[in-house]
Protein backbone atom coordinates (compact mmCIF):
# COMPACT_ATOMS: atom_id res chain seq x y z
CA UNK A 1 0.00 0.00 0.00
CA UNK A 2 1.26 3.65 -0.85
CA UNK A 3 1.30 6.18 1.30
CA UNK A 4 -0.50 9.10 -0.51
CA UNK A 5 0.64 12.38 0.29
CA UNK A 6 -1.30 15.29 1.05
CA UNK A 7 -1.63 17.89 -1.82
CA UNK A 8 -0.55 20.38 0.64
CA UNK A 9 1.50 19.15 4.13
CA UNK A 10 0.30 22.08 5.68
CA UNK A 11 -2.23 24.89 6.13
CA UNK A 12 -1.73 28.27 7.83
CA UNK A 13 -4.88 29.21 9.19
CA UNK A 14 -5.03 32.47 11.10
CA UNK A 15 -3.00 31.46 14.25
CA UNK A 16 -2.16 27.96 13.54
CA UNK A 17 -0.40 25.19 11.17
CA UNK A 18 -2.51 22.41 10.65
CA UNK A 19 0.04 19.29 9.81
CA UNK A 20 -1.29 17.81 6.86
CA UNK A 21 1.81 15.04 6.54
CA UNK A 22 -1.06 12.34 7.80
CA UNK A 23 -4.81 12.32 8.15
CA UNK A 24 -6.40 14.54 10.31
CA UNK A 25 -9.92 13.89 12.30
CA UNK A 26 -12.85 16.49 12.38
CA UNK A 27 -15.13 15.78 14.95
CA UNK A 28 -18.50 16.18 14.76
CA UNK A 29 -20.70 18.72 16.96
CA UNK A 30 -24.53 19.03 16.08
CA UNK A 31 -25.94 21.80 17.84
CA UNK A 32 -29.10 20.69 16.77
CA UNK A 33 -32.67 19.11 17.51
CA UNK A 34 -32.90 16.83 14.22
CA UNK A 35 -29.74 15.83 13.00
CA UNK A 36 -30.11 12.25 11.86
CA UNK A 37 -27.61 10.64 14.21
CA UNK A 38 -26.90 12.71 17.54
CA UNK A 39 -29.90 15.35 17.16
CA UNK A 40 -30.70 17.15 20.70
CA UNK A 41 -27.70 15.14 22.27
CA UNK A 42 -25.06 18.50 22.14
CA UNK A 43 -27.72 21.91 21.74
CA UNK A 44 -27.10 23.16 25.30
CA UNK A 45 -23.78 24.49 25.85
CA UNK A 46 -22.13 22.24 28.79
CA UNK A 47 -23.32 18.96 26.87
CA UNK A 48 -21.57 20.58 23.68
CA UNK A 49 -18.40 21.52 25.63
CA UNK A 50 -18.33 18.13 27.77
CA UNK A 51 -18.60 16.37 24.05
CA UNK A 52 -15.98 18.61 22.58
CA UNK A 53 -13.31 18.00 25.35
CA UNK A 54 -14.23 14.31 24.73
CA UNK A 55 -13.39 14.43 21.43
CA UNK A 56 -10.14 16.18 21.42
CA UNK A 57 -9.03 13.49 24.26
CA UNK A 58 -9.71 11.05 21.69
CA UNK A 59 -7.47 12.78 19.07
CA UNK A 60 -9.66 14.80 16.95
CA UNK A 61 -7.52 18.08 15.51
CA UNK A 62 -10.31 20.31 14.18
CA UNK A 63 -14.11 20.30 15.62
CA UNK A 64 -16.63 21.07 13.13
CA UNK A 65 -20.42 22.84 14.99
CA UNK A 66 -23.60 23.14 12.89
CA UNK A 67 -26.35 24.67 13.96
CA UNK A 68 -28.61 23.36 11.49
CA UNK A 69 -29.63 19.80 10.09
CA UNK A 70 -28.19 19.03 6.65
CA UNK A 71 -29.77 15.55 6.93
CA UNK A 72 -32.12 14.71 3.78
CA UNK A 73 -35.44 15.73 3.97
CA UNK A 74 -34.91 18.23 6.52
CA UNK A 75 -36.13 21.95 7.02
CA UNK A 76 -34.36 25.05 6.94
CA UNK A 77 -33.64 27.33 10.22
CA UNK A 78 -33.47 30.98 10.57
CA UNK A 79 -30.59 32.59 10.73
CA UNK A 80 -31.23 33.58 14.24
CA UNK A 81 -32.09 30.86 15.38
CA UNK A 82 -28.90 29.11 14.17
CA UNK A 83 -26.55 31.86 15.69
CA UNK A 84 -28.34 31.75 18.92
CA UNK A 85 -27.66 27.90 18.84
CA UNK A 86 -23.97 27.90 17.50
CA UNK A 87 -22.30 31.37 19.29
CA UNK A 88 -23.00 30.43 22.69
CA UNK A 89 -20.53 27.26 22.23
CA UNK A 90 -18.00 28.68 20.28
CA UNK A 91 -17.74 31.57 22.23
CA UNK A 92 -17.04 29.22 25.23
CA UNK A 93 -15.04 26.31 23.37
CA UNK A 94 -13.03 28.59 21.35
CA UNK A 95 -11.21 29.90 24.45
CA UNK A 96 -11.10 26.77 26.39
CA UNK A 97 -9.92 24.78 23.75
CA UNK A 98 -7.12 27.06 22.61
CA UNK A 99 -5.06 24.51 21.19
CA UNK A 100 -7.74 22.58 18.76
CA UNK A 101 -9.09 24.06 15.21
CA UNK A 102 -12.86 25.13 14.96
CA UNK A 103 -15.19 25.35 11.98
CA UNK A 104 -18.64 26.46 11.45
CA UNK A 105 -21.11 24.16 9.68
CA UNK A 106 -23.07 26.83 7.81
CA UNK A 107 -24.56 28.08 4.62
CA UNK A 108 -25.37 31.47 5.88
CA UNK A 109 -22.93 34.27 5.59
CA UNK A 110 -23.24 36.24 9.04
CA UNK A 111 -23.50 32.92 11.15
CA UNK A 112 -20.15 32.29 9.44
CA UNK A 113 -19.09 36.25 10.13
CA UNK A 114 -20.12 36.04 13.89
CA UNK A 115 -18.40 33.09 13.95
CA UNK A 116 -15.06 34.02 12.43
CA UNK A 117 -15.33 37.27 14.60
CA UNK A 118 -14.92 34.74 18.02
CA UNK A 119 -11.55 33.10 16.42
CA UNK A 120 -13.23 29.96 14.50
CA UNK A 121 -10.50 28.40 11.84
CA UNK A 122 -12.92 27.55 8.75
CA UNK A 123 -16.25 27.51 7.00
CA UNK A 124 -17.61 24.63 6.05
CA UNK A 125 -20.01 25.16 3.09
CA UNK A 126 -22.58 22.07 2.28
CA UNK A 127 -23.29 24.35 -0.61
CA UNK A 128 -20.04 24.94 -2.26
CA UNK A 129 -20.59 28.39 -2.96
CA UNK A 130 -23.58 28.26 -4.80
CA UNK A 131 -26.04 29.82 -1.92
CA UNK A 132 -22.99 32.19 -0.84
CA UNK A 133 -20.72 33.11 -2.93
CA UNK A 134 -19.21 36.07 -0.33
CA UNK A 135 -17.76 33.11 1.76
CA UNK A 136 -14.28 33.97 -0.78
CA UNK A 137 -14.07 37.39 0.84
CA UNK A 138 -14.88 36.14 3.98
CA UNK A 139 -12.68 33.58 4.40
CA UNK A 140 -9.29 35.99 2.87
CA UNK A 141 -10.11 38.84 5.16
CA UNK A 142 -9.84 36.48 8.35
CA UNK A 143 -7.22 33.81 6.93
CA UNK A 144 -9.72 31.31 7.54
CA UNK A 145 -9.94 28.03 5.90
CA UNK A 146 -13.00 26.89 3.36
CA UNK A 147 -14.53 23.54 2.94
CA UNK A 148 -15.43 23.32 -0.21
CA UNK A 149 -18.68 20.62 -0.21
CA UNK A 150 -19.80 19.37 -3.34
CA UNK A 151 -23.94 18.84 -3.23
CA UNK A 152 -26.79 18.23 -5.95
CA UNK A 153 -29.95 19.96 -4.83
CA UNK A 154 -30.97 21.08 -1.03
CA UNK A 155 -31.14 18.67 2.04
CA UNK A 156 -34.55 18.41 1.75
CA UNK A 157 -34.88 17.55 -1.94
CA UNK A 158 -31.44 16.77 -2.74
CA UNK A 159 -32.11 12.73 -2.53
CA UNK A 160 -35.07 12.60 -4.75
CA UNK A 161 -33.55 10.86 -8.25
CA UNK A 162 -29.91 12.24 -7.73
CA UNK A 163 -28.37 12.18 -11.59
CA UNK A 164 -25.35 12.49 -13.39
CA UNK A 165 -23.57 12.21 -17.02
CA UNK A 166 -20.18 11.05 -14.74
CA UNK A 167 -20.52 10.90 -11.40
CA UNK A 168 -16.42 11.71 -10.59
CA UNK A 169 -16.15 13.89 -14.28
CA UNK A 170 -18.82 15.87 -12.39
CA UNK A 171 -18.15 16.84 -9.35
CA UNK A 172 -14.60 17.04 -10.19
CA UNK A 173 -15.49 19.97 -12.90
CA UNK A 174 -17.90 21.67 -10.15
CA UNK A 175 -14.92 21.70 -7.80
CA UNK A 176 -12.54 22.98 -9.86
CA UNK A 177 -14.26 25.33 -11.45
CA UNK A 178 -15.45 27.37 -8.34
CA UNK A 179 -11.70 26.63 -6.64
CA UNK A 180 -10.08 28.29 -9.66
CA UNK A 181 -12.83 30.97 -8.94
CA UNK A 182 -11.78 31.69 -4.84
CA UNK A 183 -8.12 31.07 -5.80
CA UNK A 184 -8.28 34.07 -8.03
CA UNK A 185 -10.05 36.17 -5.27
CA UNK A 186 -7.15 35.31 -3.08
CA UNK A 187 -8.09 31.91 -1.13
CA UNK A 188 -5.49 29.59 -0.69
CA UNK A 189 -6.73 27.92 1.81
CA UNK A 190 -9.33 25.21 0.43
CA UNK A 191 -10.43 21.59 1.31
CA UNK A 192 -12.70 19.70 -1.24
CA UNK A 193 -15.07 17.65 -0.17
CA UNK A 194 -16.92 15.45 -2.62
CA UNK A 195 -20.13 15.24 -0.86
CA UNK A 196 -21.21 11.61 0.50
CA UNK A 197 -24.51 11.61 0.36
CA UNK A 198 -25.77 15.00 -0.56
CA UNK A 199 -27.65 14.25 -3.50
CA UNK A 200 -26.05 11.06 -4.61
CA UNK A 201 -27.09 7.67 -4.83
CA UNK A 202 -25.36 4.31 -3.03
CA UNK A 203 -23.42 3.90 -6.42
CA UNK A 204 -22.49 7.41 -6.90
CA UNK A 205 -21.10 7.53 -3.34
CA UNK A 206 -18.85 3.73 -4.00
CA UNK A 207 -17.38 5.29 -6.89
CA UNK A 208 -16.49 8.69 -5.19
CA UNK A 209 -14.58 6.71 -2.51
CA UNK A 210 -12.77 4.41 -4.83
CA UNK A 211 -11.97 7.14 -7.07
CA UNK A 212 -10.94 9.43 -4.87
CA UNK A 213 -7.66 9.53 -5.95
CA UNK A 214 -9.19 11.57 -9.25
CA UNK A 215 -9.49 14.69 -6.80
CA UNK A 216 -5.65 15.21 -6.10
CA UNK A 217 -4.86 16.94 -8.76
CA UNK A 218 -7.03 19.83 -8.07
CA UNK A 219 -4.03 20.57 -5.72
CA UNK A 220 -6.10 20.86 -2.41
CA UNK A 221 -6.62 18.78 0.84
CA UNK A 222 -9.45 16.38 0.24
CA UNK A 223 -12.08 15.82 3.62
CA UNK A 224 -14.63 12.85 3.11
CA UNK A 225 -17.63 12.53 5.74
CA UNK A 226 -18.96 8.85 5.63
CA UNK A 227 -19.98 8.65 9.31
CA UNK A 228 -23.39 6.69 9.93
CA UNK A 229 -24.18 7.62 7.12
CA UNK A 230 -27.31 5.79 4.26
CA UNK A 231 -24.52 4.52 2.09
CA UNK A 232 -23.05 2.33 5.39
CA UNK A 233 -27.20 1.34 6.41
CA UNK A 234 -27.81 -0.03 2.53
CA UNK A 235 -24.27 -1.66 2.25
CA UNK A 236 -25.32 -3.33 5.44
CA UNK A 237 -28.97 -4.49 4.70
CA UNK A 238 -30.82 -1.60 6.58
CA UNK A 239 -28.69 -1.72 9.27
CA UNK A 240 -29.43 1.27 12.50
CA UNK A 241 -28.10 4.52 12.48
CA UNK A 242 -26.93 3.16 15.35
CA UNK A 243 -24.96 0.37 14.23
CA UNK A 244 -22.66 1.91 11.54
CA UNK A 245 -20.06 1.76 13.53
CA UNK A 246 -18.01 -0.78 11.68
CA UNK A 247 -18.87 0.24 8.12
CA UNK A 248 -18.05 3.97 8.99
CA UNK A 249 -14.88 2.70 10.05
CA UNK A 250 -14.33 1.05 6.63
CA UNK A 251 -15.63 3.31 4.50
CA UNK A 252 -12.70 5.98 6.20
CA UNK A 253 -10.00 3.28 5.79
CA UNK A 254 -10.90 3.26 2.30
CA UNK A 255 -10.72 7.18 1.91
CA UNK A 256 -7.58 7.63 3.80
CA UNK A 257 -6.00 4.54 1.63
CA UNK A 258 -6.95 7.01 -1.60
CA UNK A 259 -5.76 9.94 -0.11
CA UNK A 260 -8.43 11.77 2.28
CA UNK A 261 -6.37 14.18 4.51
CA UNK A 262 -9.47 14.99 6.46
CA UNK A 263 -11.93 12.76 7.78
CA UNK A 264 -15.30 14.02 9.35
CA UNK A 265 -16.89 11.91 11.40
CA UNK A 266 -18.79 11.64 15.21
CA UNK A 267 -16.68 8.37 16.90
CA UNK A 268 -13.42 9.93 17.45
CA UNK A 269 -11.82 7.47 19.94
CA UNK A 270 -12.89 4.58 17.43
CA UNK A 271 -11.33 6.38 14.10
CA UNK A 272 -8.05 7.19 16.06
CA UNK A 273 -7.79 3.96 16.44
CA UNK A 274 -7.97 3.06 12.74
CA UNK A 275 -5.70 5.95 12.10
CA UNK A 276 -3.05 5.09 14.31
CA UNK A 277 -3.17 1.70 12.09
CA UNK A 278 -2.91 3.32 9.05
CA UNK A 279 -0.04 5.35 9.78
CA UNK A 280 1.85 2.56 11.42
CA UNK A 281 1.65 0.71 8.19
CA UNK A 282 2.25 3.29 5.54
CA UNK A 283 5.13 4.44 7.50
CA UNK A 284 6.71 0.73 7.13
CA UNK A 285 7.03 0.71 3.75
């Protein structure tokens, strides 16, 4: 097995390197009612900062919060209501957690602004751009990070007959194109994300994981999200949200095998694990 280098070893985001010379984890905070998997688990603030310490004991680098549901078939929130849901624990975890990278989940440019404003690291756009287009700006004026997420449609539609000429020839062309577009604004500091399971299809998602490899030479870090997620419950005969466990662990040996630098995800102490396995073997060969 090859060890596949990151695109970039390293990204200098506003006060801090993050060491891209193996995979990194991104651990998942849902400051939300509805999300499909932890939904009212983390929305008041000492469950969300008892969760985050938890995390970064386990080894995750960067913590990604959301304040709303990206799951399919679910509703928008207003903007208020996702800043008073989001702030409160950043503003809190940011400072007590000095030594770990934050991101805001969000689609909506002044959560991201307030956000940025308390010291947060990166945005991380389900949209890609399309619904905000100002994130460019954004992101340069602070020297924050951006997520780039590829997605077909909304969350609530957006798994209703997902389609494609290519599935990889795609998304690949979406990527570039709007990377090319922030890189000329300035923004040097981009992750792609193809976009398991936002508006794609069991197959669509198989072939973005073994083709991963496809996406390096768009010259950026590549994040994939696979945890709990449909593509694991249908692999595994309607298995639980509950019981991805294994599959999610899979899927993310799979990613980081075809060079994800990033891996999303909401069982930190379980992925470390797998990561400490991968890096023990790809640094014996």
């Amino acid at each position: 097995m090859k060890k596949n280098k990151p695109n970039k070893k390293s990204l200098s985001i506003r006060d801090k390197t993050l060491d891209l010379s193996y995979p990194q984890l991104m651990g998942i905070l849902n400051a939300t009612p509805d999300s499909f998997s932890d939904g009212g688990n983390f929305n008041e603030v000492e469950a969300a900062l008892g969760r985050i310490g938890l995390m970064i004991s386990q080894g995750a680098h960067i913590i990604d919060v959301g304040g709303e549901s990206t799951r399919p078939g679910s509703e928008p929130v207003t903007e208020q209501e996702e800043l008073d849901r989001v702030l409160p624990i950043l503003e809190r975890a940011i400072s007590q957690f000095s030594d770990t990278f934050f991101s805001i989940d969000t689609t909506k440019y002044r959560v991201a602004e307030e956000a940025l404003k308390l010291g947060t690291h990166f945005v991380n756009d389900v949209s890609g751009l399309q619904k905000e287009p100002r994130f460019v700006d954004l992101c340069v004026q602070y020297n924050a990070g951006y997520v780039m997420m590829h997605s077909q449609g909304n969350p609530k539609t957006m798994q209703k007959d997902p389609d494609y000429d290519n599935v990889i020839a795609d998304i690949k062309q979406f990527l570039k194109s709007h990377v090319n577009q922030a890189r000329e604004k300035g923004l040097e500091n981009i992750i792609i994300d193809p976009g398991i399971g936002f508006g794609k299809t069991l197959e669509h998602n198989l072939k973005l994981i073994a083709k991963l490899k496809e996406f390096q030479d768009l010259g950026c870090p590549i994040l994939v999200g696979a945890s709990r997620k449909s593509m694991i419950g249908q692999i595994l005969n309607d298995r639980s949200v509950d019981d991805r466990l294994t599959g999610t662990i899979a899927v993310h040996y799979h990613a980081m095998i075809n060079g994800a630098n990033i891996i999303r995800l909401h069982d930190v102490k379980e992925a470390h694990d797998s990561l400490q396995v991968f890096n023990a073997i790809s640094s014996a060969e």
